[in-house]
PDB file of N, CA and C in Angstrom:
ATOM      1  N   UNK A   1      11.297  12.461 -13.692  1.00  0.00           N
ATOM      2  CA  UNK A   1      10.996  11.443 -12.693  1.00  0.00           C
ATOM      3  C   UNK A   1      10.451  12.129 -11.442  1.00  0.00           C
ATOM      4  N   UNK A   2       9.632  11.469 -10.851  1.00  0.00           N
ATOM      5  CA  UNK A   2       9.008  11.705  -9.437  1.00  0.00           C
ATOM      6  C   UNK A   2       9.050  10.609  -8.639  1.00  0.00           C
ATOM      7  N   UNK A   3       9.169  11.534  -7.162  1.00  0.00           N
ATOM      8  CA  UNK A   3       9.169  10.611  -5.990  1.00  0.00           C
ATOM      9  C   UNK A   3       7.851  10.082  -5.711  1.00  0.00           C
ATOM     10  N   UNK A   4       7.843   8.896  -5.696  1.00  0.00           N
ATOM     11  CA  UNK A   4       6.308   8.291  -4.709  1.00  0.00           C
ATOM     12  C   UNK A   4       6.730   7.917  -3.412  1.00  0.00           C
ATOM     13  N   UNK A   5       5.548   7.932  -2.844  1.00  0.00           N
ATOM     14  CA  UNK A   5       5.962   7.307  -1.238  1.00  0.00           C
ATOM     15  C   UNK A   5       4.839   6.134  -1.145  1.00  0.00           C
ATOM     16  N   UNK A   6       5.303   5.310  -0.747  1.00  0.00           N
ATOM     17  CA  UNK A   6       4.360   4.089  -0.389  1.00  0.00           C
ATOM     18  C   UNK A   6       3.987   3.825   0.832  1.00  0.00           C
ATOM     19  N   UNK A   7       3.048   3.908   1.685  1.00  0.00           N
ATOM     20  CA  UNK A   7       2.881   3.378   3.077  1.00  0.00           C
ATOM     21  C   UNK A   7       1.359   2.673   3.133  1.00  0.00           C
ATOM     22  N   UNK A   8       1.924   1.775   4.113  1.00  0.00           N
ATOM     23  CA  UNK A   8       0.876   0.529   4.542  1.00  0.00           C
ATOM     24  C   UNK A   8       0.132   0.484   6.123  1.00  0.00           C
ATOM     25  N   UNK A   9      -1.101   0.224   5.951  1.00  0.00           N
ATOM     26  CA  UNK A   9      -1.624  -0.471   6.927  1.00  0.00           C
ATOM     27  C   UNK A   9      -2.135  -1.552   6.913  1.00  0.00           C
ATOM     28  N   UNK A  10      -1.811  -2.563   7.381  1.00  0.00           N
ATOM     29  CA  UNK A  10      -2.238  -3.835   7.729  1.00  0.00           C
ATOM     30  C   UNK A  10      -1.856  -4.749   8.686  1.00  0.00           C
ATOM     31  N   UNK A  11      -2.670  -4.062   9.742  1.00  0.00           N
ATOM     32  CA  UNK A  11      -2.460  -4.433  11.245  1.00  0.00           C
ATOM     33  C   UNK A  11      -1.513  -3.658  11.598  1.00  0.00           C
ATOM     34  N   UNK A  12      -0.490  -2.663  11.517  1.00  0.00           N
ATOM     35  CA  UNK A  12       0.320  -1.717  11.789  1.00  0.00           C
ATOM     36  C   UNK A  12       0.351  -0.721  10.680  1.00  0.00           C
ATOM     37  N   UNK A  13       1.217   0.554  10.919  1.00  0.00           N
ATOM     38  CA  UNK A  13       1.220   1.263  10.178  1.00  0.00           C
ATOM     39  C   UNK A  13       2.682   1.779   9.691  1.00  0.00           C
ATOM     40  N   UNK A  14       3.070   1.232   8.771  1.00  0.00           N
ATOM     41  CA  UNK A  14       4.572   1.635   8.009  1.00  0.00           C
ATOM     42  C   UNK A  14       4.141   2.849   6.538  1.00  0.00           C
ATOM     43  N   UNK A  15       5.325   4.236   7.512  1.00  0.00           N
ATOM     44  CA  UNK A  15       5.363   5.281   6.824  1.00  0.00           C
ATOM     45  C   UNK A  15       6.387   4.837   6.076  1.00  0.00           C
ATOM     46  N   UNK A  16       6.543   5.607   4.973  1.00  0.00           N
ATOM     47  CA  UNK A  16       7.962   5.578   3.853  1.00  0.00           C
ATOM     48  C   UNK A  16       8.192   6.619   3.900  1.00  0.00           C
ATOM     49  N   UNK A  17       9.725   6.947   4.449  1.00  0.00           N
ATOM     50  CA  UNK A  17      10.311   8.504   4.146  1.00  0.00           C
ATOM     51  C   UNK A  17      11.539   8.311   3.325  1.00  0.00           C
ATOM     52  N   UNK A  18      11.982   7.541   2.323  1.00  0.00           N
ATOM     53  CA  UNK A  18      12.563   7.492   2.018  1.00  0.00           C
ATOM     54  C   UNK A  18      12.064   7.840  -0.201  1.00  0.00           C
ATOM     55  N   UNK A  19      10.526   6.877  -0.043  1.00  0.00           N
ATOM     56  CA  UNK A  19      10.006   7.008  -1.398  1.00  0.00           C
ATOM     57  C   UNK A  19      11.007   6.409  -2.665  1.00  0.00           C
ATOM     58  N   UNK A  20      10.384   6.327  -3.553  1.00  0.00           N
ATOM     59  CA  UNK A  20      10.534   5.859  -5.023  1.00  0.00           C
ATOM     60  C   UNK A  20      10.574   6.736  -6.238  1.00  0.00           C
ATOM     61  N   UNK A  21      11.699   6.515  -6.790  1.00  0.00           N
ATOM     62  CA  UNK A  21      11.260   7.180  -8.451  1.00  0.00           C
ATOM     63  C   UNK A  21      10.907   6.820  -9.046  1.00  0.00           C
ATOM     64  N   UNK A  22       9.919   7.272  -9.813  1.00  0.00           N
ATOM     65  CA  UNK A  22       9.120   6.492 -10.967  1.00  0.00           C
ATOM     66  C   UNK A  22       8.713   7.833 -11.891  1.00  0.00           C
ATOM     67  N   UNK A  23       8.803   6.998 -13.408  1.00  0.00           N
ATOM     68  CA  UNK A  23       8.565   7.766 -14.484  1.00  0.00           C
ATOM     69  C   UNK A  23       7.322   8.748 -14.308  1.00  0.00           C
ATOM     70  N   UNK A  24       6.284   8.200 -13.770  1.00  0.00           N
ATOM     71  CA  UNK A  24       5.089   9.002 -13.812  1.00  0.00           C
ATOM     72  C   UNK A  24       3.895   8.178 -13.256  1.00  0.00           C
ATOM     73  N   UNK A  25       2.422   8.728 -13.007  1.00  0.00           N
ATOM     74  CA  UNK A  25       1.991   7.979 -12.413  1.00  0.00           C
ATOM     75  C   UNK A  25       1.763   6.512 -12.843  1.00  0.00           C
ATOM     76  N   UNK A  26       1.365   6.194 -14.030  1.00  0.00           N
ATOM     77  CA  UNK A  26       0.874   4.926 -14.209  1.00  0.00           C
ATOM     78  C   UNK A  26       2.286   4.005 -13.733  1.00  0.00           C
ATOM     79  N   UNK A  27       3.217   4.277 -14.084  1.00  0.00           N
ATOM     80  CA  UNK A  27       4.662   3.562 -13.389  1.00  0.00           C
ATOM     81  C   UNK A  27       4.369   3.205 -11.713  1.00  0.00           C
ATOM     82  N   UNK A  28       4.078   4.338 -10.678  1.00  0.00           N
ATOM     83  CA  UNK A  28       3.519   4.389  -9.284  1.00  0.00           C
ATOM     84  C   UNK A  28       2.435   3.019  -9.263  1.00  0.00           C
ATOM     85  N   UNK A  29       1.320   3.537  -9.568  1.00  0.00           N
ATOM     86  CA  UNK A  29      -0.151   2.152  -9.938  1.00  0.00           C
ATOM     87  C   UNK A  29       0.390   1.112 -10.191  1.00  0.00           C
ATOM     88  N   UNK A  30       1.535   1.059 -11.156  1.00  0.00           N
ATOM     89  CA  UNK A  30       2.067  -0.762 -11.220  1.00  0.00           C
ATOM     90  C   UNK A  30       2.794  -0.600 -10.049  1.00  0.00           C
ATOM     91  N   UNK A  31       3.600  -0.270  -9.528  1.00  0.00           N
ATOM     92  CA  UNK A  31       4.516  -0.282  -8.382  1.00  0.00           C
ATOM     93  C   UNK A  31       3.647  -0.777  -7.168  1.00  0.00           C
ATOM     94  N   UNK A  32       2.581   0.297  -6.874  1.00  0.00           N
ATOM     95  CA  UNK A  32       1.817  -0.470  -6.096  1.00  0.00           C
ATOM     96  C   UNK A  32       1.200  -1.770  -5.776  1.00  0.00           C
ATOM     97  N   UNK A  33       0.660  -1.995  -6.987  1.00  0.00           N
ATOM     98  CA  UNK A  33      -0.016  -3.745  -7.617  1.00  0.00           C
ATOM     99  C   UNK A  33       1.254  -4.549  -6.956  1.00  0.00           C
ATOM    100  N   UNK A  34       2.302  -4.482  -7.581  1.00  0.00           N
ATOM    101  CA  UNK A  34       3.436  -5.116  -7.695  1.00  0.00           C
ATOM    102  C   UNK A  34       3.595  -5.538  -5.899  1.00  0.00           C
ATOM    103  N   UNK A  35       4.167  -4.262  -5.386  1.00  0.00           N
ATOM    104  CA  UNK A  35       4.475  -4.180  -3.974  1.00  0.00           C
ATOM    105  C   UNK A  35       2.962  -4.507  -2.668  1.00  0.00           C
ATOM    106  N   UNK A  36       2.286  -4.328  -2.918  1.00  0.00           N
ATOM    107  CA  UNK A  36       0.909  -4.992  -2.345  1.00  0.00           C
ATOM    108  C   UNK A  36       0.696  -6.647  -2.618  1.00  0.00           C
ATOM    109  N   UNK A  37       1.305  -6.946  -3.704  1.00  0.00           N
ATOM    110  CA  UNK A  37       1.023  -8.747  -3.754  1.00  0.00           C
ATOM    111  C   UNK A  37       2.444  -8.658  -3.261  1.00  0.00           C
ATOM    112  N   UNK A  38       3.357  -8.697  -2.748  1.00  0.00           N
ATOM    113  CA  UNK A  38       4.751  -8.983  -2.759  1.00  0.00           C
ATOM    114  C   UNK A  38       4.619  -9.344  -0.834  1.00  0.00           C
ATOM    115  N   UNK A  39       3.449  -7.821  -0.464  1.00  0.00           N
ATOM    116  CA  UNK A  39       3.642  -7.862   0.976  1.00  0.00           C
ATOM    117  C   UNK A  39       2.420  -8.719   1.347  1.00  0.00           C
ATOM    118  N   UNK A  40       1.786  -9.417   0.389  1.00  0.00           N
ATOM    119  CA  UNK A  40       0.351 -10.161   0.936  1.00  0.00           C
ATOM    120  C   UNK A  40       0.715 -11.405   0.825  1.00  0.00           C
ATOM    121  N   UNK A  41       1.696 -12.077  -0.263  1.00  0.00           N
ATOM    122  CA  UNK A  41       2.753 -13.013  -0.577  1.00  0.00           C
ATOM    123  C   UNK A  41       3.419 -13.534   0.532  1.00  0.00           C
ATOM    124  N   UNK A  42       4.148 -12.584   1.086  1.00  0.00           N
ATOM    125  CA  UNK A  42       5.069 -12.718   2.179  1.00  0.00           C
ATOM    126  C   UNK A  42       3.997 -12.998   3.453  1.00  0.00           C
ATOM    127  N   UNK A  43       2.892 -13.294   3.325  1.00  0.00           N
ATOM    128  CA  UNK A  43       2.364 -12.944   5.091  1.00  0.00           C
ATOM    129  C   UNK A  43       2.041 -12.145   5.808  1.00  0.00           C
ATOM    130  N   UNK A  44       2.587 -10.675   5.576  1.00  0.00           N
ATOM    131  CA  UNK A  44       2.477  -9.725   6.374  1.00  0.00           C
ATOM    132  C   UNK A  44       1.199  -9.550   6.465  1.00  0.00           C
ATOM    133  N   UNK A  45       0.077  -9.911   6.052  1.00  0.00           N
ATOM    134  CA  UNK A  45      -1.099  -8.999   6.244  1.00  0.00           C
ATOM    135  C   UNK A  45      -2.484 -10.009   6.778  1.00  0.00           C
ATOM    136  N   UNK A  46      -1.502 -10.645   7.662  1.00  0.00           N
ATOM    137  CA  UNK A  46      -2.508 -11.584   8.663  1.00  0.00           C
ATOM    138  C   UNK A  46      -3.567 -10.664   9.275  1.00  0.00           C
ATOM    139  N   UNK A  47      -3.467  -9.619   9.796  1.00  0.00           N
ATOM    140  CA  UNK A  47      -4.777  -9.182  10.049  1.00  0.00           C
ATOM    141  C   UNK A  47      -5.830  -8.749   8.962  1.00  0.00           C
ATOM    142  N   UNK A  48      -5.701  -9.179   7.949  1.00  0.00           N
ATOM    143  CA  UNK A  48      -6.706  -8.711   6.646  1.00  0.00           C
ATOM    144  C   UNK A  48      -8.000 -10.016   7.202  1.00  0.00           C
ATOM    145  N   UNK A  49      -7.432 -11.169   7.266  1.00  0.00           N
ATOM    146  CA  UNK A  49      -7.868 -12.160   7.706  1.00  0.00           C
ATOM    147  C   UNK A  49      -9.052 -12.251   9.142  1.00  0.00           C
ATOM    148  N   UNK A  50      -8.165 -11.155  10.396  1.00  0.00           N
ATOM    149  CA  UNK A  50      -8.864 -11.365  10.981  1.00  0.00           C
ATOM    150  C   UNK A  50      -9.852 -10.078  10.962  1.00  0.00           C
ATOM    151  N   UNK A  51     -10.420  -9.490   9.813  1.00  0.00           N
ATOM    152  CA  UNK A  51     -11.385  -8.614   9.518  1.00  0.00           C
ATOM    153  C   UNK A  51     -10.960  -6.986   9.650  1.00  0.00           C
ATOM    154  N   UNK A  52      -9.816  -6.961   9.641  1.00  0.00           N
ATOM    155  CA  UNK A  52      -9.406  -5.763   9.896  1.00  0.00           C
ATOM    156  C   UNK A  52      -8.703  -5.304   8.340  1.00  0.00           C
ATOM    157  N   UNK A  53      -9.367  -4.325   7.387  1.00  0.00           N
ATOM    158  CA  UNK A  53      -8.946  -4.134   5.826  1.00  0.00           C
ATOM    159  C   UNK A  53      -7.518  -3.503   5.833  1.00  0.00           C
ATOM    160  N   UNK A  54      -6.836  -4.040   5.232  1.00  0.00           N
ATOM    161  CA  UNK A  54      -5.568  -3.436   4.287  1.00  0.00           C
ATOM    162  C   UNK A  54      -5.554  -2.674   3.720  1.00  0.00           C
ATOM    163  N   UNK A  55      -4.416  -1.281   3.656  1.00  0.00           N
ATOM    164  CA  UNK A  55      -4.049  -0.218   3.049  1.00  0.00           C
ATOM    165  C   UNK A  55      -2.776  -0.008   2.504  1.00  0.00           C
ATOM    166  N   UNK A  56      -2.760   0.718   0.830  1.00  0.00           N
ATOM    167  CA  UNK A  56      -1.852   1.089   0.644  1.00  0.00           C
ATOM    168  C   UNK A  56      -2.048   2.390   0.297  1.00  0.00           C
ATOM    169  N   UNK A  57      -1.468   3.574   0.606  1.00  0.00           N
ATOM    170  CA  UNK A  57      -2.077   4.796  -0.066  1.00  0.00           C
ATOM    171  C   UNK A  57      -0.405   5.302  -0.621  1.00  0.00           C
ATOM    172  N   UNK A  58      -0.465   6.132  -1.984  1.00  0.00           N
ATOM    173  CA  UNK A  58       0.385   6.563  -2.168  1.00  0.00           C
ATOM    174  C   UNK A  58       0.511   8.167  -2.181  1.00  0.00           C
ATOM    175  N   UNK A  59       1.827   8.297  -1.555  1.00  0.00           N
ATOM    176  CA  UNK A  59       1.486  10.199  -1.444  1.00  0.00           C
ATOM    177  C   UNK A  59       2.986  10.836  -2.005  1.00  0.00           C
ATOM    178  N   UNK A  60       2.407  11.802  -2.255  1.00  0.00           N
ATOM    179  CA  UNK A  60       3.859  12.937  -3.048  1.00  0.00           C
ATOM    180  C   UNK A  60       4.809  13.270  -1.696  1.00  0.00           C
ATOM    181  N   UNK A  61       4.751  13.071  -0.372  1.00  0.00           N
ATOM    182  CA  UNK A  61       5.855  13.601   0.812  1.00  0.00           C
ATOM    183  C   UNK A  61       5.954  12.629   1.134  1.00  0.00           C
ATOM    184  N   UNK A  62       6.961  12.473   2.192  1.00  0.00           N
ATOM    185  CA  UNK A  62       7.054  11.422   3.265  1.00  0.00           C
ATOM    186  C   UNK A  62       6.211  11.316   4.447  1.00  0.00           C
ATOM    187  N   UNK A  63       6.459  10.259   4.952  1.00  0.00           N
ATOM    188  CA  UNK A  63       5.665  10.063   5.934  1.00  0.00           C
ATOM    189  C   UNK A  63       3.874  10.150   5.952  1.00  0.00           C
ATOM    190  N   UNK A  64       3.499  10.023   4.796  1.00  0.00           N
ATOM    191  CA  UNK A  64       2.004   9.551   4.460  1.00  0.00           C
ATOM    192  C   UNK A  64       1.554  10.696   4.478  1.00  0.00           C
ATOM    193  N   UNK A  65       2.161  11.541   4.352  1.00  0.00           N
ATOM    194  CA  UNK A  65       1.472  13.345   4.451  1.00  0.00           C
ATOM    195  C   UNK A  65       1.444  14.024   2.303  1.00  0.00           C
ATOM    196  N   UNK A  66       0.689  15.090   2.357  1.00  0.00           N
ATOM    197  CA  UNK A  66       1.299  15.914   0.905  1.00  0.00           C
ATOM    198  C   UNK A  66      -0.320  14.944   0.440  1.00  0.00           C
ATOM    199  N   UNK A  67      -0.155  15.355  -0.598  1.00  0.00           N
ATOM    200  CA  UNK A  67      -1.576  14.694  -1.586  1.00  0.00           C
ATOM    201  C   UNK A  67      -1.115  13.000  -1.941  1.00  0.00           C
ATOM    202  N   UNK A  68      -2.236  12.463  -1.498  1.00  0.00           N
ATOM    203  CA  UNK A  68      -2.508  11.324  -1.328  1.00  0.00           C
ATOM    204  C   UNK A  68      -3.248  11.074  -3.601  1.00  0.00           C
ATOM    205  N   UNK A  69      -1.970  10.377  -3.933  1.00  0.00           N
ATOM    206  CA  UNK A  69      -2.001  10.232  -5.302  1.00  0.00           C
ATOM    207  C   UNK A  69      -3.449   9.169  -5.379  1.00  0.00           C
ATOM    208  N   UNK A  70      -3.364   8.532  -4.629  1.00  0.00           N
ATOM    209  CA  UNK A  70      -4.302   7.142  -5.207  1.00  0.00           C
ATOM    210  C   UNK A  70      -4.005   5.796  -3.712  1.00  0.00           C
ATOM    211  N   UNK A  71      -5.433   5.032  -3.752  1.00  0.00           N
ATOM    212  CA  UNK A  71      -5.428   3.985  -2.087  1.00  0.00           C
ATOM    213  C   UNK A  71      -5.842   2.690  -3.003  1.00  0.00           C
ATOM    214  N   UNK A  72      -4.885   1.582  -2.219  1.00  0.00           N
ATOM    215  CA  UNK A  72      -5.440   0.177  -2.620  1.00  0.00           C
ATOM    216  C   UNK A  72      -5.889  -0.078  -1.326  1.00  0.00           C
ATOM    217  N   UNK A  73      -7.267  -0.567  -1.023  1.00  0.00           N
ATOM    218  CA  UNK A  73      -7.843  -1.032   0.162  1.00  0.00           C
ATOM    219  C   UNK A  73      -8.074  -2.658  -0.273  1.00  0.00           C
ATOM    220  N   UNK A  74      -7.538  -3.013   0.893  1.00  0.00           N
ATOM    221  CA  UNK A  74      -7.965  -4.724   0.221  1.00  0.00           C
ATOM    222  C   UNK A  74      -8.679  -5.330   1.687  1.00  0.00           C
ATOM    223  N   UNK A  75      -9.562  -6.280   1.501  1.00  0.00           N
ATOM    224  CA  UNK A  75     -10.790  -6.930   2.943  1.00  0.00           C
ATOM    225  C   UNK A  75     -11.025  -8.626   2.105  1.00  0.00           C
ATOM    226  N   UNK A  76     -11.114  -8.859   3.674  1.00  0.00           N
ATOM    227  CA  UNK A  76     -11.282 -10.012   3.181  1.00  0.00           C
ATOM    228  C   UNK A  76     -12.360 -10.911   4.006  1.00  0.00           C
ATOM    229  N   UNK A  77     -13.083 -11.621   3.305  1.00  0.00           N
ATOM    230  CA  UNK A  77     -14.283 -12.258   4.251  1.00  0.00           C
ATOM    231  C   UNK A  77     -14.407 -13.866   3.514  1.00  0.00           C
ATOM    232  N   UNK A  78     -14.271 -14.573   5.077  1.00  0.00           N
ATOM    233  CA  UNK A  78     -14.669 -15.866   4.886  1.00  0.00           C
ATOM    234  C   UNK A  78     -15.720 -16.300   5.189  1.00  0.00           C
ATOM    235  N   UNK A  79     -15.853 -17.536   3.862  1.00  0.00           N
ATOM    236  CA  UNK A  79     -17.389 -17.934   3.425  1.00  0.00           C
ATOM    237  C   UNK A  79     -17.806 -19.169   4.827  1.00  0.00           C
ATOM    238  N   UNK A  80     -18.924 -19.538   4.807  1.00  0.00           N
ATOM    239  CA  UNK A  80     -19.601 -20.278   5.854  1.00  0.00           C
ATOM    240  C   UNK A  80     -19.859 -21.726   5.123  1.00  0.00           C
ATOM    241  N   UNK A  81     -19.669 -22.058   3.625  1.00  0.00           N
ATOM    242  CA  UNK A  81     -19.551 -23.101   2.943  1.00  0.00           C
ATOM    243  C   UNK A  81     -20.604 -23.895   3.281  1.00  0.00           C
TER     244      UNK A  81
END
């Protein structure tokens, strides 16, 4: 097992020093999916809205430092209909 660390930007910036175990990476990649709709679900990421893109990057240390495993960037743009 390995530690992942998860941290976010969207409209602020939350480090994880605490991290996750997970079997290996593809376990991490669902974790992410998972935990990125969970925090877009909940609301938190009202500034995606007001044009400012969403981040999740995952890294092997705490605090968003060490090799950066893999980034979900998410943006969002409204249509003029």
């Amino acid at each position: 097992m390995s530690r992942y660390y998860f941290n976010l930007k969207d409209g602020r910036v939350s480090l994880d020093d605490e991290g996750t175990e997970l079997a290996d990476i593809k376990a991490a990649r669902q974790e992410a999916v998972r935990f990125s709709g969970e925090v877009l679900r909940d609301g938190t990421g009202d500034s995606l809205w007001q044009g400012e893109p969403w981040r999740l990057w995952v890294t092997d240390q705490p605090s968003g430092k060490g090799t950066t495993f893999f980034t979900l960037d998410f943006s969002a743009t409204e249509g003029g209909g």
